[in-house]
Structures are given as C-alpha cells and as structure tokens.
N, C-alpha and C. Protein backbone atom coordinates (compact mmCIF):
# COMPACT_ATOMS: atom_id res chain seq x y z
N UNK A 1 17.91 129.25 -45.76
CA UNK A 1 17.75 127.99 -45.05
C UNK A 1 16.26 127.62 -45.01
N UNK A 2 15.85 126.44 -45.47
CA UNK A 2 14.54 125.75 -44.98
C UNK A 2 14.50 124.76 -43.41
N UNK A 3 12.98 124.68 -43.21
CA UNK A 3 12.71 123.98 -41.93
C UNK A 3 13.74 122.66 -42.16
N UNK A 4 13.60 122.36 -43.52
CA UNK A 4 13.74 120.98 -43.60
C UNK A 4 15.23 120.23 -43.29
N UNK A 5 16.51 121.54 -43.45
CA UNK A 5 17.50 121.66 -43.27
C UNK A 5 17.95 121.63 -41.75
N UNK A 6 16.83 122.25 -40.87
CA UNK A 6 17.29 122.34 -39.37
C UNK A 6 17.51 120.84 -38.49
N UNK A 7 18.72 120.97 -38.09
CA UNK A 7 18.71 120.12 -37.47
C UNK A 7 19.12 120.76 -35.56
N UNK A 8 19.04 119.56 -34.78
CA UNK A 8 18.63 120.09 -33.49
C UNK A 8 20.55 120.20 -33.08
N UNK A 9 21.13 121.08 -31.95
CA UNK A 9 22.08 121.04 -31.73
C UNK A 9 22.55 122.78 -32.76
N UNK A 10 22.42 122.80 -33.93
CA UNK A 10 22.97 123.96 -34.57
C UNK A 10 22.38 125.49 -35.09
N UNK A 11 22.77 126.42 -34.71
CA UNK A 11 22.45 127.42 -35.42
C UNK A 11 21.36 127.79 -36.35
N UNK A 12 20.79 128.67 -36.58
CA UNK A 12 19.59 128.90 -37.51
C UNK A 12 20.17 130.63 -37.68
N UNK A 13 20.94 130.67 -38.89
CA UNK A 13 21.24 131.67 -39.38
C UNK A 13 19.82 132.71 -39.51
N UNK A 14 19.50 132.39 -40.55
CA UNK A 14 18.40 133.34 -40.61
C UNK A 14 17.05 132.38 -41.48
N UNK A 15 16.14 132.70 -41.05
CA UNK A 15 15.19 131.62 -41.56
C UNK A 15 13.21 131.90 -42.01
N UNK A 16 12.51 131.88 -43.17
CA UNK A 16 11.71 133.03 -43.76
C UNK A 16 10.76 131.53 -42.95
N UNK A 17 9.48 132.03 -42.38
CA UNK A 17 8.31 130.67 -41.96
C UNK A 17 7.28 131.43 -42.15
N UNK A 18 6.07 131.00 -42.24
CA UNK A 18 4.60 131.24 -42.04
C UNK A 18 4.34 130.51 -40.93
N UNK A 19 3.25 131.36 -39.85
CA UNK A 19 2.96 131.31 -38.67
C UNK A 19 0.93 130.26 -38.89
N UNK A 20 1.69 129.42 -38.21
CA UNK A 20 -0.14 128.54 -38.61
C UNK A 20 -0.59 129.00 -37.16
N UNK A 21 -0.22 128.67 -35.96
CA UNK A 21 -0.97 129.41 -35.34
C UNK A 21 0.03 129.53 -33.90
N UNK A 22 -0.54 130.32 -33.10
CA UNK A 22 0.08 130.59 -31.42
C UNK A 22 -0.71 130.39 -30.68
N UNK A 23 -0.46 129.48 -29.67
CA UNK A 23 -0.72 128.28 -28.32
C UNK A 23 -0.84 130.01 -27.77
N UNK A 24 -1.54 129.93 -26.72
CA UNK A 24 -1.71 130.93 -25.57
C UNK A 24 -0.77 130.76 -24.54
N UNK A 25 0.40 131.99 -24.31
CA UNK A 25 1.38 132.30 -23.49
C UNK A 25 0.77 131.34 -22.29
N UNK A 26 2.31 131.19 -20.99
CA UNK A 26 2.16 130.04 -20.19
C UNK A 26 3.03 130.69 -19.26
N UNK A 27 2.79 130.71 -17.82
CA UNK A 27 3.82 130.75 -17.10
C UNK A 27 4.51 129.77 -16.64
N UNK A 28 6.00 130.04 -16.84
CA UNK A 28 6.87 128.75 -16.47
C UNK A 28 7.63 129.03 -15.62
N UNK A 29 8.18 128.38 -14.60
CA UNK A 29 9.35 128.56 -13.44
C UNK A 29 10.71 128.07 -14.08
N UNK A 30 11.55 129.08 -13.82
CA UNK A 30 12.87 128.26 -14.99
C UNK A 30 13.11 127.16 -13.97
N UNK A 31 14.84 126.48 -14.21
CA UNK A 31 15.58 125.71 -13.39
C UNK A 31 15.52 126.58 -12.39
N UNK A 32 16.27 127.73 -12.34
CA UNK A 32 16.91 128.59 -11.66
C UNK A 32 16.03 129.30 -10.39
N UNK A 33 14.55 128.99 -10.72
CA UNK A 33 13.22 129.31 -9.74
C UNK A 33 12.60 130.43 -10.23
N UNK A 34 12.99 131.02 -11.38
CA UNK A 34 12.39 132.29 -11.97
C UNK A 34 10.97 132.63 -12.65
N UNK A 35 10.29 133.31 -12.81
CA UNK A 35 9.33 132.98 -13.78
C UNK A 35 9.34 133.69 -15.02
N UNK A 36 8.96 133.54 -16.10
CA UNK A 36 8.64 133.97 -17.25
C UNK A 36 7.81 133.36 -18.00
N UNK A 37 7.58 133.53 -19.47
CA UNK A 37 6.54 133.52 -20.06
C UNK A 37 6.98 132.57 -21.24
N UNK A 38 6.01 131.53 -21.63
CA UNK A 38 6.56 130.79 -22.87
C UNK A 38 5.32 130.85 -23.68
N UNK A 39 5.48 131.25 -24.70
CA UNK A 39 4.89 130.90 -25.86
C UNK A 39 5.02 130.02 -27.51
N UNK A 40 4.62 129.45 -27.37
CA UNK A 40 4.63 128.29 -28.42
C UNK A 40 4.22 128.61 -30.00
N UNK A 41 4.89 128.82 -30.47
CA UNK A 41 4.17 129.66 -32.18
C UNK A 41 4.51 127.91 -33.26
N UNK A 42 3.25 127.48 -33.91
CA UNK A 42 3.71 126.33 -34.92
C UNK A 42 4.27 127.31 -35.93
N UNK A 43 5.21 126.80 -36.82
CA UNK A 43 5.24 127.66 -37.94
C UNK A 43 5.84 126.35 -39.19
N UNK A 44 5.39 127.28 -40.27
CA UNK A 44 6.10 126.17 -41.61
C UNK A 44 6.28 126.98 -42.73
N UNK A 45 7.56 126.46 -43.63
CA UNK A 45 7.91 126.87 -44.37
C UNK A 45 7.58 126.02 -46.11
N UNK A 46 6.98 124.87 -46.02
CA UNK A 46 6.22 123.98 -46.71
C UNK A 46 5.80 123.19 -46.73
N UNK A 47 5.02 122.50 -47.53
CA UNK A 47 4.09 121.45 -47.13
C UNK A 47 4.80 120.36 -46.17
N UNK A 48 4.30 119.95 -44.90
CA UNK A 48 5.33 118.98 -44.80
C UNK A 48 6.30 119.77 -43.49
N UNK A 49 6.65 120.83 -43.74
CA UNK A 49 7.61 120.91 -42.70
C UNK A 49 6.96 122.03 -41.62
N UNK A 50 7.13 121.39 -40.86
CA UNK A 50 6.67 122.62 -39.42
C UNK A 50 7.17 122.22 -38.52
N UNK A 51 7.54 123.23 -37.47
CA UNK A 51 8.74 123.24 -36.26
C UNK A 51 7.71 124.06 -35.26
N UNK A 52 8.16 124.33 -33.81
CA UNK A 52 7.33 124.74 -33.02
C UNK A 52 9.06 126.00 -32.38
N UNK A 53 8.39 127.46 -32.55
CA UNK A 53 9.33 128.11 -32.24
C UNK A 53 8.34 128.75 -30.96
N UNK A 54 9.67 128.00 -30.09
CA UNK A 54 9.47 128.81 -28.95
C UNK A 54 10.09 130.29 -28.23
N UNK A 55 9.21 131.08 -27.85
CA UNK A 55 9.47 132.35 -27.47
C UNK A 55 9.10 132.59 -26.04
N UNK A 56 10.48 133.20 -25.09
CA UNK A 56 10.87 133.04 -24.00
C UNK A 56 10.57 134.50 -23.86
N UNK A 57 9.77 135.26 -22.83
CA UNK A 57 9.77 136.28 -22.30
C UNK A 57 8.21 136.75 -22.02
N UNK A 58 7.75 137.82 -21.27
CA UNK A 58 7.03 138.61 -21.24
C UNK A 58 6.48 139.16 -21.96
N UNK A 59 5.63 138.66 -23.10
CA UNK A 59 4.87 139.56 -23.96
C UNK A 59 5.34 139.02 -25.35
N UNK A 60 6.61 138.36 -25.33
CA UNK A 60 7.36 137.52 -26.65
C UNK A 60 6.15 136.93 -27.29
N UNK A 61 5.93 137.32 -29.00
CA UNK A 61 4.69 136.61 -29.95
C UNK A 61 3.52 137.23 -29.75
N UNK A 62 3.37 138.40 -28.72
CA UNK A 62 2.45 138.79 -28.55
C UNK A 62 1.19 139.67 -29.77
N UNK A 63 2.51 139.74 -31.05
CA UNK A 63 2.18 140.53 -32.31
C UNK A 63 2.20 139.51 -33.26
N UNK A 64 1.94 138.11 -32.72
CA UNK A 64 1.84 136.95 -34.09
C UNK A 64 0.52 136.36 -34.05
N UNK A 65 0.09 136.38 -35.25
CA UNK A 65 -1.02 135.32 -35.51
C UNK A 65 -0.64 134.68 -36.77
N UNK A 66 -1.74 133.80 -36.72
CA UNK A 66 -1.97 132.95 -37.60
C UNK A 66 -1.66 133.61 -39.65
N UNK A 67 -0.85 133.10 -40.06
CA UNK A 67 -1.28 133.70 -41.59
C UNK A 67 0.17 134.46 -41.57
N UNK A 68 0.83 135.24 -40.90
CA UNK A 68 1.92 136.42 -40.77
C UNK A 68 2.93 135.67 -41.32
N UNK A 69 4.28 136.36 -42.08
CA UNK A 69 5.62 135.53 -42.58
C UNK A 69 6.33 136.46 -41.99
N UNK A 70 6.94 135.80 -41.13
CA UNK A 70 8.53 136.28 -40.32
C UNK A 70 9.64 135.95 -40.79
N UNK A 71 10.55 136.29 -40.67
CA UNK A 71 11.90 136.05 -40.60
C UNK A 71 12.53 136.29 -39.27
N UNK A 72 13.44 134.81 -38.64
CA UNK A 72 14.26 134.41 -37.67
C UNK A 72 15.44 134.27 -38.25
N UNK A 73 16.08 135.56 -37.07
CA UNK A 73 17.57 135.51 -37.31
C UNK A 73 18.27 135.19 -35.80
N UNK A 74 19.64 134.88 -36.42
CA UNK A 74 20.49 134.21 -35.21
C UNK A 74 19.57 133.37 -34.15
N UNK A 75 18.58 132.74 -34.91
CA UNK A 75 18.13 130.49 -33.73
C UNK A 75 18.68 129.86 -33.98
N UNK A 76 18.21 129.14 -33.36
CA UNK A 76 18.85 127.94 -32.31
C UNK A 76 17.89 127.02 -32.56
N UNK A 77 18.87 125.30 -32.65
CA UNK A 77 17.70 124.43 -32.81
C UNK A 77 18.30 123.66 -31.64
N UNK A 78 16.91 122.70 -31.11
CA UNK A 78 17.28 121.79 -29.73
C UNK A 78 16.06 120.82 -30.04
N UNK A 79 16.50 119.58 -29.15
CA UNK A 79 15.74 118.69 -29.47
C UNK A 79 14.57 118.65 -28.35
N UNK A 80 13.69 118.62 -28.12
CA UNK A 80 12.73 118.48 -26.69
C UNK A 80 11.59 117.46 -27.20
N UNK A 81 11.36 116.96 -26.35
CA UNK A 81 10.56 115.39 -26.59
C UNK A 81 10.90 115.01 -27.96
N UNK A 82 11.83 114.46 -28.02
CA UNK A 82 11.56 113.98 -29.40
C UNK A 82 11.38 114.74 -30.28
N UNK A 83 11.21 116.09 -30.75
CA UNK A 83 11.36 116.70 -31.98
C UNK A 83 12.49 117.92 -31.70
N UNK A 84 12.67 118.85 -33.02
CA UNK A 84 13.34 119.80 -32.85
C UNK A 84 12.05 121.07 -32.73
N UNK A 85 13.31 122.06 -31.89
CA UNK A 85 11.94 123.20 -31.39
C UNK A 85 13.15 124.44 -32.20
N UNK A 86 12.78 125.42 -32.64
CA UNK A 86 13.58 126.65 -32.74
C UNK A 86 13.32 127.67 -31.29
N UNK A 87 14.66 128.34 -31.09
CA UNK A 87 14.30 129.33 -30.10
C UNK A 87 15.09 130.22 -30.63
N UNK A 88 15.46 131.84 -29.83
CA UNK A 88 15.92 132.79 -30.21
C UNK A 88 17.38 133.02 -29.72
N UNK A 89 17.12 132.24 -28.26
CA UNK A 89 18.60 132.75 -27.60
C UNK A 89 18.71 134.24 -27.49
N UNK A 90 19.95 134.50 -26.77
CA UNK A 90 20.00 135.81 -26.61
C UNK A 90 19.67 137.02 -27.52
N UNK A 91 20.49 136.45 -28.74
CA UNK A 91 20.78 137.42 -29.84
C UNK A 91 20.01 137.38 -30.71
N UNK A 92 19.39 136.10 -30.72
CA UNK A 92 18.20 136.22 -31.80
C UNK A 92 16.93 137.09 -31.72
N UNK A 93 16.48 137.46 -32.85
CA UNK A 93 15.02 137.88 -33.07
C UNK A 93 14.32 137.75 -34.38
N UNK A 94 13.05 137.78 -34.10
CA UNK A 94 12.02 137.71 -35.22
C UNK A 94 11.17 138.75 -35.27
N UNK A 95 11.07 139.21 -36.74
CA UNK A 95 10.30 140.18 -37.55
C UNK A 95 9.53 139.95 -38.76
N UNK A 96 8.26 140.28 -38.68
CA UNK A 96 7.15 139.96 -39.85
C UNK A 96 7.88 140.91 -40.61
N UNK A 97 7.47 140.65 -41.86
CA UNK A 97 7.80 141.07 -42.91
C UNK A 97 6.88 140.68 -44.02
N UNK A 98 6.58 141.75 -45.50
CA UNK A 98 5.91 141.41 -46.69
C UNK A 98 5.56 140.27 -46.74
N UNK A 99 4.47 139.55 -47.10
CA UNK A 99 4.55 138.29 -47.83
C UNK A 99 4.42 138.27 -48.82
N UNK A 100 5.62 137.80 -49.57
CA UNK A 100 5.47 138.01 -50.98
C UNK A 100 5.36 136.84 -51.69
N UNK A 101 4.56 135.79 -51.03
CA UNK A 101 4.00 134.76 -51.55
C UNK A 101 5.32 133.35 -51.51
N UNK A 102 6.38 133.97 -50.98
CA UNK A 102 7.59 132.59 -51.44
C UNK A 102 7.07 131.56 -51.17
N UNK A 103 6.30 131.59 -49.50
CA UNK A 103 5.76 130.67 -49.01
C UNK A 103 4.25 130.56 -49.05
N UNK A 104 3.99 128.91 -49.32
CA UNK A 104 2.52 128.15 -49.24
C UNK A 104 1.82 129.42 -48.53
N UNK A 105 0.19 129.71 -49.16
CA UNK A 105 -0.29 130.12 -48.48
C UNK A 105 -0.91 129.32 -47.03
N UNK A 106 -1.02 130.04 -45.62
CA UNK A 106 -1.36 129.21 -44.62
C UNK A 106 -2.36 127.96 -44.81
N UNK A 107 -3.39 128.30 -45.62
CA UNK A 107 -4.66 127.13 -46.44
C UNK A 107 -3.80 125.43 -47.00
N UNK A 108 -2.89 125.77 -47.41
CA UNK A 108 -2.42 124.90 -47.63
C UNK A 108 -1.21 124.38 -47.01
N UNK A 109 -0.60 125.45 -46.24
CA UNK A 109 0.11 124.88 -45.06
C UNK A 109 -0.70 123.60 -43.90
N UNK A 110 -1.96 124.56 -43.35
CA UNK A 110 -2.39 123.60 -42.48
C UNK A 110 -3.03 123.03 -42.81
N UNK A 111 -3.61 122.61 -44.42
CA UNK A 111 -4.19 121.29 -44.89
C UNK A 111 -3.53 119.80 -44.90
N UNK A 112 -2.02 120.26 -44.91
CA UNK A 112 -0.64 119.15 -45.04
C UNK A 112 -0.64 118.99 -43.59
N UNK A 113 -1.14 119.84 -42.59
CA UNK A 113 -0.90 119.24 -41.16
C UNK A 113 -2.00 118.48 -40.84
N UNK A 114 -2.98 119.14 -41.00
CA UNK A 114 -4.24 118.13 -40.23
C UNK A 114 -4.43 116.98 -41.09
N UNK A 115 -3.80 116.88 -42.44
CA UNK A 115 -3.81 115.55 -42.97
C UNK A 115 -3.05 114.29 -42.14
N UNK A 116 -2.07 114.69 -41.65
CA UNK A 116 -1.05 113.77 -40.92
C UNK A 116 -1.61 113.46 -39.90
C-alpha cells in the first residue's frame, strides 16, 4: 500500500514510509480526563505524499528520527482538520527496518515539501 492510496475512515494493512521529521511529544488530556502523550511523526512515501502519523502513549516515537524507514502494520486512517492522519490503534505497531532504498531518499522527500 502507498500514502497515496490511504484514505481516511479505513484500515492501513501494512504500510513502508520514510520519517522527515518528529514534532516534540505533547501532553494531552483525553475525552475521558486522562493524560498521555502525543507525538506527531511527518512521514512520506514519495514525492508528493506525506501523512502525519500520530503516536499515542508514553515514550511512543521516542526511537524515530528524521531519515529512518518503518513499516506500519494494522493503521488506521481518520480525518482531523481537514486532512488524513495515520494512527496505530490498539493492535497496530511500527518498526524501522533496512532501507533498502525503495523509498526517495529523505533530501528529496523534503525538497517536494518545502516546495509546496
């Protein structure tokens, strides 16, 4: 599956991105009055496409930077202001893995962003 395929409302089987960069963790109060931790990771899978995967917990992204290729299995897409965001949901998780070049190097990932 590519970014370009996600749409908000369905499933994200499993999905390969490069990480352009991670917003600094945030404390948030859920609905429910709870607190935890949100972190905001941009990520893209080519020129052109980037999604903002958000990671819900304590310490969640704490092993991502900028440049790394993960793979997300079992997300979730939803719409929030106006765009789609990926999250993990229960069952989901994400793991770096090799880069074996499938994807744009980051240089030219975030040259296609700050162009826009």
């Amino acid at each position: 599956m590519k970014l370009s395929e996600v749409e908000a409302g369905n499933n994200v089987t499993e999905l390969t991105v490069r990480v352009l960069s991670v917003a600094p963790p945030r404390i948030i109060t859920t609905r429910g009055g709870r607190k935890t931790q949100l972190t905001e990771v941009l990520v893209a899978d080519e020129p052109g496409a980037t999604v903002i995967l958000s990671l819900w917990g304590f310490g969640e992204g704490s092993d991502l930077s900028a440049g790394k290729v993960i793979k997300i299995t079992d997300g979730w897409a939803k719409e929030w202001r106006g765009k789609v965001q990926l999250s993990l949901g229960r069952s989901g998780h994400y793991e770096e893995i090799p880069d074996d070049e499938s994807i744009a190097p980051i240089t030219e990932l975030v040259k296609d962003v700050t162009a826009n």
